[in-house]
Protein backbone atom coordinates (compact mmCIF):
# COMPACT_ATOMS: atom_id res chain seq x y z
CA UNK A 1 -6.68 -23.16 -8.01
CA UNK A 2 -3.02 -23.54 -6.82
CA UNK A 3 -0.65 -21.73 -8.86
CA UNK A 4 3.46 -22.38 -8.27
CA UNK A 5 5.53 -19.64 -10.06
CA UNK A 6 8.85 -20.87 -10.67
CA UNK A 7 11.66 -17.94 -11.79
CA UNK A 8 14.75 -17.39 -12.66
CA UNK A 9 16.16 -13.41 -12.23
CA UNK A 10 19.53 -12.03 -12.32
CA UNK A 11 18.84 -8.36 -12.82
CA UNK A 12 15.54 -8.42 -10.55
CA UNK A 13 12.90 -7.58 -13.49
CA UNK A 14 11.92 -11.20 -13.50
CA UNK A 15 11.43 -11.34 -9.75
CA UNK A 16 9.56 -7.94 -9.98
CA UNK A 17 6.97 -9.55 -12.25
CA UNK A 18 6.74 -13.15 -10.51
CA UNK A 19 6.07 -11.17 -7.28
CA UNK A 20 3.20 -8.97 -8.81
CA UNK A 21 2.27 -12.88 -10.12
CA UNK A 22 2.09 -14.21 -7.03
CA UNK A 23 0.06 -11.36 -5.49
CA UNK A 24 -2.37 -11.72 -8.11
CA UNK A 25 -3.32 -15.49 -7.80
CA UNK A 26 -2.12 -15.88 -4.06
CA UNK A 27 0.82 -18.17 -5.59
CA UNK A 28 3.75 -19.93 -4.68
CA UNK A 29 6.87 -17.87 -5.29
CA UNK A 30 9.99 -20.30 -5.97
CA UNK A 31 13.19 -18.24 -7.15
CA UNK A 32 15.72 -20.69 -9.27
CA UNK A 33 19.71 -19.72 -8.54
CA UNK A 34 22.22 -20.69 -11.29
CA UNK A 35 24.73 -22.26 -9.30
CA UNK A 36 28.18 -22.56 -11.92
CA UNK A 37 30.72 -20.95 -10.61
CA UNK A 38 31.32 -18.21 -13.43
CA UNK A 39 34.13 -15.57 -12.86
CA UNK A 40 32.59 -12.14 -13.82
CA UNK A 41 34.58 -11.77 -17.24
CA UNK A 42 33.63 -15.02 -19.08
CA UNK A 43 29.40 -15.43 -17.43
CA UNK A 44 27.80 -13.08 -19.45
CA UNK A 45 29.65 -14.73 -22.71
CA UNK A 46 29.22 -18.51 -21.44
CA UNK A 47 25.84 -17.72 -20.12
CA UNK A 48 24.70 -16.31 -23.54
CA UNK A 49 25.87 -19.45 -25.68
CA UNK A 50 23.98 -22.15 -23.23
CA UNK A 51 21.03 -19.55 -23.65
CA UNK A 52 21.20 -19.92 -27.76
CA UNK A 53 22.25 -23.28 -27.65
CA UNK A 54 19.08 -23.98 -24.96
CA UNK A 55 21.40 -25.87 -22.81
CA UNK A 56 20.79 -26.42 -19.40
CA UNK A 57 22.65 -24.94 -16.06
CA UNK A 58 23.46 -26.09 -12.45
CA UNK A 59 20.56 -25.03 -10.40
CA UNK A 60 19.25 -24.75 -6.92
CA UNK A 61 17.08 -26.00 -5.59
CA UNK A 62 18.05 -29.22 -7.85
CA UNK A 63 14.34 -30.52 -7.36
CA UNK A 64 10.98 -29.15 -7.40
CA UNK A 65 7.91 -31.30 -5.87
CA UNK A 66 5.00 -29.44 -7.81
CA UNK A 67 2.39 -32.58 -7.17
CA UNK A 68 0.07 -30.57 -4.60
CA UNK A 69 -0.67 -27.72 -7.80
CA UNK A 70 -2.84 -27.14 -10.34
CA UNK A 71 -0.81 -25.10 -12.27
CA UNK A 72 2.77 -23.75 -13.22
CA UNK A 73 3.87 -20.45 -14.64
CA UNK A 74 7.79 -20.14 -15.33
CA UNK A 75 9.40 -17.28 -16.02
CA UNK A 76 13.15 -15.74 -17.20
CA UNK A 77 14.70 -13.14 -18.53
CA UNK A 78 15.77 -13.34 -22.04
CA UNK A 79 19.37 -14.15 -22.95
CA UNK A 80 20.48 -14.46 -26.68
CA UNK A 81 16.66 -14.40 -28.06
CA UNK A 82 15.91 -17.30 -25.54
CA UNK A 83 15.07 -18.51 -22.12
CA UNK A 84 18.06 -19.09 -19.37
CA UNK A 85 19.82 -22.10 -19.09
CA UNK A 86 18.83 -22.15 -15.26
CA UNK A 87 14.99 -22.20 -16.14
CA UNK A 88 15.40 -24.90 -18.82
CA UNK A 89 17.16 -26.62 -16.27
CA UNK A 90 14.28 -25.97 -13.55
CA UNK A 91 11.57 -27.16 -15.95
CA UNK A 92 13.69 -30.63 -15.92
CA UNK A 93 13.74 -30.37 -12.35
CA UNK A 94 9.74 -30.17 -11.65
CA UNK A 95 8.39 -33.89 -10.16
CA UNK A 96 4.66 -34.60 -10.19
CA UNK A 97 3.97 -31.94 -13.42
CA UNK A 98 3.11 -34.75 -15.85
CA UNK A 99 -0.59 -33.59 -17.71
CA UNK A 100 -0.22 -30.02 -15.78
CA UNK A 101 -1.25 -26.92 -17.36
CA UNK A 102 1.41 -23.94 -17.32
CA UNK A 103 2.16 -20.82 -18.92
CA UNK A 104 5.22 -18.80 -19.26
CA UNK A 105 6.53 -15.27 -19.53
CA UNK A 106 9.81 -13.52 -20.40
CA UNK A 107 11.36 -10.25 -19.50
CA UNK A 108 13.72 -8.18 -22.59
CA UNK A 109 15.11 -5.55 -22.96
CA UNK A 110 15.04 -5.68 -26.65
CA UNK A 111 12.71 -8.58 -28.18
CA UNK A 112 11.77 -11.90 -26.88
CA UNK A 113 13.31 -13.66 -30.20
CA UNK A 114 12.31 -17.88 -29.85
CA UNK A 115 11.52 -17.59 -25.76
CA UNK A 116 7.96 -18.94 -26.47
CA UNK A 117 8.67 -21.29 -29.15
CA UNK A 118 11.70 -22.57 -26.06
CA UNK A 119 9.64 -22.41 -23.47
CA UNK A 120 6.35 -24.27 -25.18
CA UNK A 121 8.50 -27.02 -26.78
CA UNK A 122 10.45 -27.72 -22.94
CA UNK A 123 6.87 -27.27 -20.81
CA UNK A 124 5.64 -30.26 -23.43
CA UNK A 125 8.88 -32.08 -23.35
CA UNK A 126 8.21 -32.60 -19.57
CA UNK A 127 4.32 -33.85 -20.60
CA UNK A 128 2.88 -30.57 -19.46
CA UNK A 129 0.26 -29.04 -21.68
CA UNK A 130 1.69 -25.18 -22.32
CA UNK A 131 -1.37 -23.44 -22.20
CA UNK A 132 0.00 -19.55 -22.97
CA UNK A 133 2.87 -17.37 -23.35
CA UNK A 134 3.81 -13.98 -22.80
CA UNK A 135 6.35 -10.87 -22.23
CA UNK A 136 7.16 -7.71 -20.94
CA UNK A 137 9.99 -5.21 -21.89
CA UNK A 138 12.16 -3.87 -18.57
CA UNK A 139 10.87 -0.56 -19.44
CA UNK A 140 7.28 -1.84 -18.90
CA UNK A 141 7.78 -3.85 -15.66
CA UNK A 142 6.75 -0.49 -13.62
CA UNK A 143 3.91 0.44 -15.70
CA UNK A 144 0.82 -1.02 -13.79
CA UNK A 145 -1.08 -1.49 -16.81
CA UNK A 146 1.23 -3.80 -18.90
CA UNK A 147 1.70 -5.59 -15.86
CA UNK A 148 -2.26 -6.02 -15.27
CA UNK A 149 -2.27 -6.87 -18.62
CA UNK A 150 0.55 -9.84 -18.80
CA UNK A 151 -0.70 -11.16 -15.04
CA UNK A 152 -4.31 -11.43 -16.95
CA UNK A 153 -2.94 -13.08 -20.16
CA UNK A 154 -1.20 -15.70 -17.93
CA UNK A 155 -4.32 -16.62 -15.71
CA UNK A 156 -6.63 -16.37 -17.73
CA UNK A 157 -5.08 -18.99 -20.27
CA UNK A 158 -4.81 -21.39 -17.52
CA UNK A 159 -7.95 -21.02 -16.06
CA UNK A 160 -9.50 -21.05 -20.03
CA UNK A 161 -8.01 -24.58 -20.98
């Protein structure tokens, strides 16, 4: 089975877990970059309300061939109890996912809030079939257990459906 992990990190936690991913199931790494020019004071605060308001961002790379895979796992950080604007705008991005099973996960540092209910209803918007979710606190990205566990959650529910 091909697997394509496509992430979005700012802090590194996300990358951290899409790398351990990608070890895993011998997947294809792609790293999303938010690409709106942002000075330091106003991101956070902008980058918050697209998060709640599940807009989507300026990316790159702008487009994302996934035809040659059998399956897609996305993942983000959490930003204002939902997924990034830059992976919302990298799940409109994928060409060739149409009737593709993928799964999601989401790194917090307090509580994941609506990321799965965000992340489910965008992966179906884009005729995907989402297929599992799941997330990890920061303070659990280190502890080789909770990772085993998430990396098992996430393959196993697309190899199960």
């Amino acid at each position: 089975m091909k697997i394509c992990i496509i992430y979005h990190s700012e802090s590194g936690n996300t990358r951290h877990v899409a790398q351990h991913l990608a070890t895993a199931c011998d997947g294809k790494l792609i790293g999303i970059s938010d690409t709106a020019n942002y000075n330091r004071f106003t991101r956070f605060l902008i980058w918050c309300k697209k998060a709640r308001g599940e807009e989507a961002t300026s990316i790159e790379p702008a487009s994302i061939d996934v035809s040659g895979y059998d399956q897609l796992i996305f993942g983000s950080p959490v930003w204002a109890f939902k997924p990034t604007p830059a992976i919302h705008a990298a799940i409109n991005a994928v060409k060739g996912c149409e009737g593709m099973k993928a799964t999601a996960f989401c790194t917090h540092g307090g509580r994941p809030g609506q990321t799965a209910e965000a992340f489910q209803k965008w992966i179906e918007d884009r005729g995907m079939k989402c297929v599992g979710n799941a997330n990890i606190h920061q303070n659990d990205i280190e502890n080789k257990k909770k990772t085993k566990e998430l990396i098992s959650v996430l393959i196993k529910e697309s190899k199960t459906v």
